[in-house]
N, C-alpha and C. Protein backbone atom coordinates (compact mmCIF):
# COMPACT_ATOMS: atom_id res chain seq x y z
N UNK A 1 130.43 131.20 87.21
CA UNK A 1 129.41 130.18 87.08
C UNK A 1 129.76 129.00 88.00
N UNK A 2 128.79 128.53 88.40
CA UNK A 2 129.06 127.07 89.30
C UNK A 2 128.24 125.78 88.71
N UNK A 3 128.83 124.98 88.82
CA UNK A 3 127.83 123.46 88.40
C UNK A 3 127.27 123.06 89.52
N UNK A 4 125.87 122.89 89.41
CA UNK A 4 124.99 121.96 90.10
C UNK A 4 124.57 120.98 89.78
N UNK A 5 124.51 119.91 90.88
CA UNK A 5 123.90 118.35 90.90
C UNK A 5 122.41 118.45 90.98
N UNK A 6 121.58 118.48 89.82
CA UNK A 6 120.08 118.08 89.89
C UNK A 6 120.08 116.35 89.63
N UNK A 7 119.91 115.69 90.77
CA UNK A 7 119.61 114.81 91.12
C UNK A 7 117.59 114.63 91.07
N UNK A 8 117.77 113.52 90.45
CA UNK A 8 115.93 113.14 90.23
C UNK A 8 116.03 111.67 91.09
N UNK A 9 114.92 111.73 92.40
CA UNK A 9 114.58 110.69 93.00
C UNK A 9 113.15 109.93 92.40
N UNK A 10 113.31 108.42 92.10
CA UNK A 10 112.38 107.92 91.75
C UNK A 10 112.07 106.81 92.91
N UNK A 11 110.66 106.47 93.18
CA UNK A 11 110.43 105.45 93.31
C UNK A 11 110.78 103.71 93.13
N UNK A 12 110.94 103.49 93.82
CA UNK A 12 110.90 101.53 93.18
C UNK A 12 109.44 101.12 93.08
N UNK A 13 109.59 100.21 92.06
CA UNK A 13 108.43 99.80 91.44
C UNK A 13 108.02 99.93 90.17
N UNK A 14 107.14 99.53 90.32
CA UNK A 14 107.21 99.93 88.21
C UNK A 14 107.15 101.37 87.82
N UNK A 15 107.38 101.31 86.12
CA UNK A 15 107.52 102.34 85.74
C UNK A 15 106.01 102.85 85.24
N UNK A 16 105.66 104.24 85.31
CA UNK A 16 104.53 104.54 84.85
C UNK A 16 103.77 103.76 83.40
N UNK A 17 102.61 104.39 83.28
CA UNK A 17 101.92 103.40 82.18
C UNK A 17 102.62 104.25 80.78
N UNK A 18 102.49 103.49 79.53
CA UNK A 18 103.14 104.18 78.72
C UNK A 18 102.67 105.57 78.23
N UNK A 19 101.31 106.21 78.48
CA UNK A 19 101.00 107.12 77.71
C UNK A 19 101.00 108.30 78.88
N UNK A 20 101.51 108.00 80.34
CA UNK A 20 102.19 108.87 80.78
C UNK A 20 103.53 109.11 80.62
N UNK A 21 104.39 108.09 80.62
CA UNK A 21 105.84 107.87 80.28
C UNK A 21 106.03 108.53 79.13
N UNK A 22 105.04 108.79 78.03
CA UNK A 22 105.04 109.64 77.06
C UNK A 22 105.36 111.19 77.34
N UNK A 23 104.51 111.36 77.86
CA UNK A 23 103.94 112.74 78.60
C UNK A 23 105.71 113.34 79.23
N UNK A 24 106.11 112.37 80.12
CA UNK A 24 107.26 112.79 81.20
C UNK A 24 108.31 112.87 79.94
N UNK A 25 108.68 111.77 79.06
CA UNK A 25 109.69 112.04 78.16
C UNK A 25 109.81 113.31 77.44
N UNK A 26 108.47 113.78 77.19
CA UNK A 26 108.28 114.72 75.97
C UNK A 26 108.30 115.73 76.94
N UNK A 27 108.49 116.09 78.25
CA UNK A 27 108.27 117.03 78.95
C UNK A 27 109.93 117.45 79.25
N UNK A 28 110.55 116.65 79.61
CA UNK A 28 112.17 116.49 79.96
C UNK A 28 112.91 116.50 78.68
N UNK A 29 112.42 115.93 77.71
CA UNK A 29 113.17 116.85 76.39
C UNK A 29 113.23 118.07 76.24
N UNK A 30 111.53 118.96 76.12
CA UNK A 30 111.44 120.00 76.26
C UNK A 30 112.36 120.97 77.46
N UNK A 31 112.86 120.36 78.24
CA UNK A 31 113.67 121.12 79.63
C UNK A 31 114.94 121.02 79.35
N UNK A 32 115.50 119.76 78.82
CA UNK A 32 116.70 119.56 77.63
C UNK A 32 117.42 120.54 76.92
N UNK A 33 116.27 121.06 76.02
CA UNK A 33 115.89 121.70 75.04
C UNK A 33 116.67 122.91 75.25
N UNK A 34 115.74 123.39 76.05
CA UNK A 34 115.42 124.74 76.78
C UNK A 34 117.15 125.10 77.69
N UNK A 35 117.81 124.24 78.26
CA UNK A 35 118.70 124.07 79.03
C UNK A 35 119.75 124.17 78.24
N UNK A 36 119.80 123.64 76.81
CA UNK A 36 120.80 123.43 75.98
C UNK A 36 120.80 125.08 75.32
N UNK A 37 119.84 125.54 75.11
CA UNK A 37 119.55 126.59 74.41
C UNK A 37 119.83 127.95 74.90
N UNK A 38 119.74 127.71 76.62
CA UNK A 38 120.01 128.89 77.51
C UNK A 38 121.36 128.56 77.90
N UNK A 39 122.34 127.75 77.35
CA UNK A 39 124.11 127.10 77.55
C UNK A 39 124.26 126.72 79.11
N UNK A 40 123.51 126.08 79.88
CA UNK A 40 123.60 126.00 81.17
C UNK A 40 123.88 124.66 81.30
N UNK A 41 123.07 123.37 79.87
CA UNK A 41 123.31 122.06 79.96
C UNK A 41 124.71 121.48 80.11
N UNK A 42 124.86 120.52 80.85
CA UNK A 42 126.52 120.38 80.91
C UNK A 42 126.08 118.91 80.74
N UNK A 43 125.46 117.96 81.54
CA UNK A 43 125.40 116.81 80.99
C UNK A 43 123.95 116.35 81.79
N UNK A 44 123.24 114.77 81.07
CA UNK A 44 122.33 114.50 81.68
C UNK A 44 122.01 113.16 81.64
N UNK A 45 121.87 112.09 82.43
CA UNK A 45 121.20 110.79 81.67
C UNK A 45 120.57 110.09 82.95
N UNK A 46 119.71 109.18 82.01
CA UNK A 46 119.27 108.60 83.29
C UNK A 46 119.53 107.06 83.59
N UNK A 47 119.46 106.81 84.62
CA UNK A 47 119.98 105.91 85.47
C UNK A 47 118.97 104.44 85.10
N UNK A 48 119.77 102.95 84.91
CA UNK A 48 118.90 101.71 85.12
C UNK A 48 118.47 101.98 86.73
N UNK A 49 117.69 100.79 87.17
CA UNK A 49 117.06 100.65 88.38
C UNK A 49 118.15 100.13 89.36
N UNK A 50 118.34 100.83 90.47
CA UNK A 50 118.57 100.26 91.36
C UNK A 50 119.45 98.83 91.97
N UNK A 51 118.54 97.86 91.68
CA UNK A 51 118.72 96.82 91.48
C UNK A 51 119.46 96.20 90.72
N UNK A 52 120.51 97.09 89.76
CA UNK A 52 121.57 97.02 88.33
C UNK A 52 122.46 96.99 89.14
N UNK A 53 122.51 97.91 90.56
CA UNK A 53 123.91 98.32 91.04
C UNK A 53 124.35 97.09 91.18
N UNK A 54 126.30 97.82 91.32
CA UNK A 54 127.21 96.70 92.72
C UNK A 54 128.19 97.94 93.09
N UNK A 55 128.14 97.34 94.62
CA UNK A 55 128.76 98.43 95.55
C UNK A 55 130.01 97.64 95.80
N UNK A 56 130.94 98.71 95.77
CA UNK A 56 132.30 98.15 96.39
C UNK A 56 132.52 98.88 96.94
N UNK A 57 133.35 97.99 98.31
CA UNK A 57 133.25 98.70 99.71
C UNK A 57 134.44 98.10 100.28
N UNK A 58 135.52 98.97 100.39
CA UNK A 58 136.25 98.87 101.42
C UNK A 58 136.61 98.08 102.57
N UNK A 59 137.25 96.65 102.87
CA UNK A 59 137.26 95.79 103.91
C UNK A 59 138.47 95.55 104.21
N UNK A 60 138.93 95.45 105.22
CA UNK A 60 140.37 94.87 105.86
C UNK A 60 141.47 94.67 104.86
N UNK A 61 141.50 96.15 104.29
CA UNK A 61 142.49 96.34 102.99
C UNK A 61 142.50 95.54 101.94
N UNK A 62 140.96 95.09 101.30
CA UNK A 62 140.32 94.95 100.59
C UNK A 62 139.73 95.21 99.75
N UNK A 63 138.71 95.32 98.80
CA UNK A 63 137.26 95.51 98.62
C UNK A 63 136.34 94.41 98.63
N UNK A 64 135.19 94.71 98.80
CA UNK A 64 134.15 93.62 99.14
C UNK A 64 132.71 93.98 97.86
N UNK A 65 132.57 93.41 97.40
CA UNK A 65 131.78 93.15 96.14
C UNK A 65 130.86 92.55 96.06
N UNK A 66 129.67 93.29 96.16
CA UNK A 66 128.06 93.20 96.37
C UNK A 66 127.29 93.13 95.32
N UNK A 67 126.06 93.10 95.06
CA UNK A 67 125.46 92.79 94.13
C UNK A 67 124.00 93.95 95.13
N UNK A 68 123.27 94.88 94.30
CA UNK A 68 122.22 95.90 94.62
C UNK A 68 122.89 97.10 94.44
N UNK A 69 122.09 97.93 95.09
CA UNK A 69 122.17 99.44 95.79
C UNK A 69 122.54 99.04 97.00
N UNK A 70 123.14 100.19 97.27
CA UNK A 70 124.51 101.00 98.38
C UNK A 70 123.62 100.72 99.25
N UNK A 71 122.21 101.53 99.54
CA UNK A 71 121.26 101.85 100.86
C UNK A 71 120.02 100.89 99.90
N UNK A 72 119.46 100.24 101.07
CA UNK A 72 118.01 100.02 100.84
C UNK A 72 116.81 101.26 101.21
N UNK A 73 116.29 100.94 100.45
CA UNK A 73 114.63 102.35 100.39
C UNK A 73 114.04 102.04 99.76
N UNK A 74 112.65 103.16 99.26
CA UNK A 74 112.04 103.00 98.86
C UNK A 74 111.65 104.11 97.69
N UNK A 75 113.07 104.59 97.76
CA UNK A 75 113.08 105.55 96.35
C UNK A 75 114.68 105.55 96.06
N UNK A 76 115.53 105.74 94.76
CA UNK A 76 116.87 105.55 94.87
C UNK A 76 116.99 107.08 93.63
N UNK A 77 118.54 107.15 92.96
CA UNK A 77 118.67 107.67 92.15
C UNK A 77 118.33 107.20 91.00
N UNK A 78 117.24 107.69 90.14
CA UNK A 78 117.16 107.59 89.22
C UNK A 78 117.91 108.21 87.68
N UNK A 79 118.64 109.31 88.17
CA UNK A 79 119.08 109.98 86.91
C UNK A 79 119.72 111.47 87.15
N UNK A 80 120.07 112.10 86.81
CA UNK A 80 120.40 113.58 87.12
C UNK A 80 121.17 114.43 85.75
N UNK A 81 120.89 115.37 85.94
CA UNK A 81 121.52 116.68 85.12
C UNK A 81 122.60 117.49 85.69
N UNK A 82 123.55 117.79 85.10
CA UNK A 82 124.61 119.03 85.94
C UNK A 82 123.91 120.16 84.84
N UNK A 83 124.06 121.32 85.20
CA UNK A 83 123.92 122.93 85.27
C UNK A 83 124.86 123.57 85.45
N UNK A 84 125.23 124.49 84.75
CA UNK A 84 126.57 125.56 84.95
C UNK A 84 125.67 126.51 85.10
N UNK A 85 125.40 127.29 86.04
CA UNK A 85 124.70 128.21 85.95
C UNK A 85 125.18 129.58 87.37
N UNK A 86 124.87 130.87 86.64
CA UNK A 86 125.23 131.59 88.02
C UNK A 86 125.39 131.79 89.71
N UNK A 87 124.31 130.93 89.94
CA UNK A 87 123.83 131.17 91.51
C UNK A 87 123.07 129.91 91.42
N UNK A 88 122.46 129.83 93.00
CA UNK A 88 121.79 128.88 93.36
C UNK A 88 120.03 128.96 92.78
N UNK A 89 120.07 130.11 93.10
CA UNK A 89 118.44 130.65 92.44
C UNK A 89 118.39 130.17 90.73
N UNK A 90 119.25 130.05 90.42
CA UNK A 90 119.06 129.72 88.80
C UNK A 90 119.11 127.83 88.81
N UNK A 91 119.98 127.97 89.84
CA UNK A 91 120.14 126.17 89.70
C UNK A 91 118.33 125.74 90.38
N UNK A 92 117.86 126.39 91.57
CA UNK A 92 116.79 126.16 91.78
C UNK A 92 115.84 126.52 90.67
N UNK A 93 115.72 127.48 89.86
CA UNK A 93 114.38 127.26 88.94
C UNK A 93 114.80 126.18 88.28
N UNK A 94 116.19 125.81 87.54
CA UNK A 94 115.69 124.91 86.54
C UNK A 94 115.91 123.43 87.22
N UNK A 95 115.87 123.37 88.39
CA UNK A 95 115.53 122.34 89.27
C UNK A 95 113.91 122.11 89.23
N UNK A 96 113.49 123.01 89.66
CA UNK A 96 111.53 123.14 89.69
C UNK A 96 111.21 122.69 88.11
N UNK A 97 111.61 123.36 86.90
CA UNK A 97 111.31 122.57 85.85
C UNK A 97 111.69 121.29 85.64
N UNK A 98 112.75 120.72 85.99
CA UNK A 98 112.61 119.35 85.91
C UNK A 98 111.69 118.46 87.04
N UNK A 99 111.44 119.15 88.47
CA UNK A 99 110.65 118.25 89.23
C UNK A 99 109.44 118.29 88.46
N UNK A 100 109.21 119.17 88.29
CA UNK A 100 107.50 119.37 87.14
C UNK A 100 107.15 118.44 85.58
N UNK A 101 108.37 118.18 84.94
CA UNK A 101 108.38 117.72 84.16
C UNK A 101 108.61 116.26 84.57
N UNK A 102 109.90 115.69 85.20
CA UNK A 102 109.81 114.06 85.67
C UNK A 102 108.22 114.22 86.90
N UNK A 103 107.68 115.14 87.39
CA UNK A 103 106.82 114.56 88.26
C UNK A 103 107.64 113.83 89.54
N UNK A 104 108.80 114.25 89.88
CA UNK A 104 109.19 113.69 91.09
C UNK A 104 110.50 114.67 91.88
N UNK A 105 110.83 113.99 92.81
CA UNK A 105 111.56 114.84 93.35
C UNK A 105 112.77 115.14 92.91
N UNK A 106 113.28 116.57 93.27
CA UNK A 106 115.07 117.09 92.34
C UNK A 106 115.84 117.39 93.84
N UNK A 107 116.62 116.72 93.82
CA UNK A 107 117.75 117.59 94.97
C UNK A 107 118.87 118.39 94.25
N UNK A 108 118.74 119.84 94.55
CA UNK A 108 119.90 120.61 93.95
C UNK A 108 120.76 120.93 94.71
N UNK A 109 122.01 120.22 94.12
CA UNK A 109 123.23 120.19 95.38
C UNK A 109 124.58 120.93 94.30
N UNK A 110 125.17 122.32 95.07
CA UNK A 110 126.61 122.84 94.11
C UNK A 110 127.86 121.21 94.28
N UNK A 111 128.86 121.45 93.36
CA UNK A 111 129.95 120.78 93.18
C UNK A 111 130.55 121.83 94.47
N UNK A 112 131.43 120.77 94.88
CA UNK A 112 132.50 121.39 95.45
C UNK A 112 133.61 122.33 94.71
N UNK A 113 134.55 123.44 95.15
CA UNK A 113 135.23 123.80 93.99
C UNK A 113 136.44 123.20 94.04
């Protein structure tokens, strides 16, 4: 088995209206659910905004201590799931169920071993 990084990219900006935010919660439980049930869940949560971060960064045998996100954009990490699961094809479907369920984008990336 290998663990995969399902990474969920969100937007900046506000958060949907509540009776979609309904919809996405009750959809990503259900994938939860389903994930926990098929033993593949390893862990999951989601992320404050962006704008919570502080980056520390490395300076003239230092660190240097920022206040934001690492990169500016216009979409950041919002949250992610790991997966223990056989192959990449398995990490990709239950990648597609979570893009379907958050409604946004999943990058599925293996752990190194």
């Amino acid at each position: 088995m290998t663990q995969y990084l399902l990474s969920v990219y969100q937007p900046d900006g506000p958060i949907p209206e509540p009776a979609v935010m309904a919809r996405i919660d009750r959809d990503v439980t259900a994938v939860n659910v389903d994930m926990r049930n098929a033993g593949v869940w390893v862990f999951s949560e989601g992320l404050l905004p962006a704008s919570s971060a502080t980056v520390l960064r490395p300076q003239d045998g230092d660190v240097l201590i920022t206040d934001g996100p690492y990169a500016e954009g216009k979409e950041h990490l919002g949250g992610f799931t790991i997966v223990d699961v056989p192959d990449l094809d398995a990490a990709l479907e239950w990648g597609r169920r979570v893009a379907l369920a958050t409604t946004l984008p999943i990058e599925v990336r293996p752990f190194a071993d």
